[in-house]
Protein backbone atom coordinates (compact mmCIF):
# COMPACT_ATOMS: atom_id res chain seq x y z
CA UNK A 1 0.00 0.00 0.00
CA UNK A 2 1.48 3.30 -1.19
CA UNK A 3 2.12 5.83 1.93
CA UNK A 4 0.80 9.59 0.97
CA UNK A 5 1.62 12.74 3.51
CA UNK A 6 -1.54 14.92 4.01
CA UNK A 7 -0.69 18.32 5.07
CA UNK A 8 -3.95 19.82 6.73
CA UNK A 9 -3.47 21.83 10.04
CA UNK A 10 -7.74 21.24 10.39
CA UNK A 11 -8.44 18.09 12.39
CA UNK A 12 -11.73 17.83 10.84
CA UNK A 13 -10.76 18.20 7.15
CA UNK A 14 -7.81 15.94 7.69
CA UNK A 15 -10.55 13.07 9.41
CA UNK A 16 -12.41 13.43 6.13
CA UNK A 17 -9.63 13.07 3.80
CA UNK A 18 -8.74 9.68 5.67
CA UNK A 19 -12.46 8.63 5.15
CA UNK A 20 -12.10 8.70 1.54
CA UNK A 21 -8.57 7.87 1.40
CA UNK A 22 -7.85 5.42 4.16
CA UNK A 23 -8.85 1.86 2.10
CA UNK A 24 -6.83 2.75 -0.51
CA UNK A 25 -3.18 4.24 1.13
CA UNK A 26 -1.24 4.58 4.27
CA UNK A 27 -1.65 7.89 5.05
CA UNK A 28 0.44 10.02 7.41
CA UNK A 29 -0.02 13.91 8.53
CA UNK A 30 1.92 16.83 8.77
CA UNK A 31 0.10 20.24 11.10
CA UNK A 32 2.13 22.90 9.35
CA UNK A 33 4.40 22.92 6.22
CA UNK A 34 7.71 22.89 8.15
CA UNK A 35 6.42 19.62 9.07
CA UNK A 36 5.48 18.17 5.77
CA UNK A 37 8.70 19.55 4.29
CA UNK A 38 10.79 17.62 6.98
CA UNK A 39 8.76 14.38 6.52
CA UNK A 40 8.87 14.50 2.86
CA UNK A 41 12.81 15.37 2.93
CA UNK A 42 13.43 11.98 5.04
CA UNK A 43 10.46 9.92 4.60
CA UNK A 44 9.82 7.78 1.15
CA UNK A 45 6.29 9.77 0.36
CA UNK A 46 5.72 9.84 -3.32
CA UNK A 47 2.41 12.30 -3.12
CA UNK A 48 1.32 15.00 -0.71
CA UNK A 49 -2.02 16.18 -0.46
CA UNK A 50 -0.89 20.05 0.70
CA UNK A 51 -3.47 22.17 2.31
CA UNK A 52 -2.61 26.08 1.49
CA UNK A 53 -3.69 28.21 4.76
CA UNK A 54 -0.83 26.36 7.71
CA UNK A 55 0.73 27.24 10.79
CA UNK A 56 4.40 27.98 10.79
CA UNK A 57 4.86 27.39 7.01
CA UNK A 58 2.21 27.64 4.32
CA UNK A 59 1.71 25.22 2.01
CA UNK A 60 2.86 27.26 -1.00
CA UNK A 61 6.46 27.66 0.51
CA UNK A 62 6.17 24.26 1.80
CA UNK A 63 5.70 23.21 -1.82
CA UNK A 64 8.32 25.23 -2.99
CA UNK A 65 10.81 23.86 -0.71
CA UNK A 66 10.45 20.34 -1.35
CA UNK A 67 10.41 21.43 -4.98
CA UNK A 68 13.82 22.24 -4.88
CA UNK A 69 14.27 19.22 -3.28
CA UNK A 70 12.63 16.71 -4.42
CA UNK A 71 11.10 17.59 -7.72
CA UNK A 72 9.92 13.94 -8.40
CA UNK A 73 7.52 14.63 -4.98
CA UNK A 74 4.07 15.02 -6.63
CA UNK A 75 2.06 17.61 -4.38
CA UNK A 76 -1.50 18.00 -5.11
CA UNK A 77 -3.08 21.82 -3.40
CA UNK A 78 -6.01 21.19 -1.31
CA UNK A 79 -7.68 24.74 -0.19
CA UNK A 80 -11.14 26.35 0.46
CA UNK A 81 -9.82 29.00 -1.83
CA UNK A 82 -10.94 28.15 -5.25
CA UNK A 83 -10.67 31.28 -7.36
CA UNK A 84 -8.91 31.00 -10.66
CA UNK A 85 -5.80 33.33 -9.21
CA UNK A 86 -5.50 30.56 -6.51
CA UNK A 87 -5.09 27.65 -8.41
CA UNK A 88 -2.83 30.11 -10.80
CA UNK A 89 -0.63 30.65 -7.11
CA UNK A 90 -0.30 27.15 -6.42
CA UNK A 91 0.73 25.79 -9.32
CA UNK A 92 3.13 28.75 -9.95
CA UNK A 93 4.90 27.74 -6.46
CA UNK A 94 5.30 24.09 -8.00
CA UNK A 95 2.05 21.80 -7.32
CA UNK A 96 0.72 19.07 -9.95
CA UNK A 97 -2.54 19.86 -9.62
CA UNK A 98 -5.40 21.27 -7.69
CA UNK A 99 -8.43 20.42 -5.92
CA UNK A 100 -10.74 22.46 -4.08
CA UNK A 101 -12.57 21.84 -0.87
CA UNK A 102 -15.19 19.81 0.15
CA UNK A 103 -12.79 17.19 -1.99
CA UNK A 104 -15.08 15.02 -4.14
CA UNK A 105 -14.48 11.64 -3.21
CA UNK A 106 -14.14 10.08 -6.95
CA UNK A 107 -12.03 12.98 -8.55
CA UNK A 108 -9.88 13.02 -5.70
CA UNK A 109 -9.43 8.57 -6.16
CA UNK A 110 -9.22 8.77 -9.96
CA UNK A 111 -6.36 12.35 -9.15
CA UNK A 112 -4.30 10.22 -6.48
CA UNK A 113 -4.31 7.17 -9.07
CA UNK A 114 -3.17 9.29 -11.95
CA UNK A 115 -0.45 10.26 -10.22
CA UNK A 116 0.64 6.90 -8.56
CA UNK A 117 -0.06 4.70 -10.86
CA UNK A 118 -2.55 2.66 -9.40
């Protein structure tokens, strides 16, 4: 089962994302993006689902960072904020792709499957 980092600060958001997502990955959680950065930099996580509006780091530096780092990381925005500009921002800072919130369950399977080949 392929392990996937969700970066949601939320406890509730991140509880739904491991009701759709739980069956199908291992999932692990970052609260901030200093967190997700660190756990992508020494953990084997080949996606991260990267909420935008964090603690310490948001998730558009936090994408930026491991980036630079690890381009082959796919990271996938997840944000309230779904204006046109917004999905402009995150992919400019590096993400794949872009999904807005409440996450619909089947895009969001058919995205993370896309992605890692499933």
């Amino acid at each position: 089962m392929k392990r996937i980092l969700i970066a949601e600060d939320n406890d509730s958001n991140y509880l739904l994302m491991t009701y759709i997502l739980k069956k199908h990955y291992e999932l692990v959680r970052a609260k901030n993006g200093q967190e997700a950065v660190n756990m992508v930099l020494t953990d084997d996580l080949p996606l991260v689902l990267m909420d935008i509006k964090m603690p310490v780091m948001d998730g558009l530096e936090a994408t930026r960072l491991i980036k630079a780092q690890k381009p082959e990381t796919v990271v996938i925005a997840l944000t309230a904020n779904a204006f046109d500009s917004d999905r402009q921002q995150a992919l400019a800072a590096g993400c794949d792709e872009f999904m807005a919130k409440p996450v619909n369950t089947e895009k969001c399977l058919q995205l993370l499957a896309h992605f890692l080949g499933d």
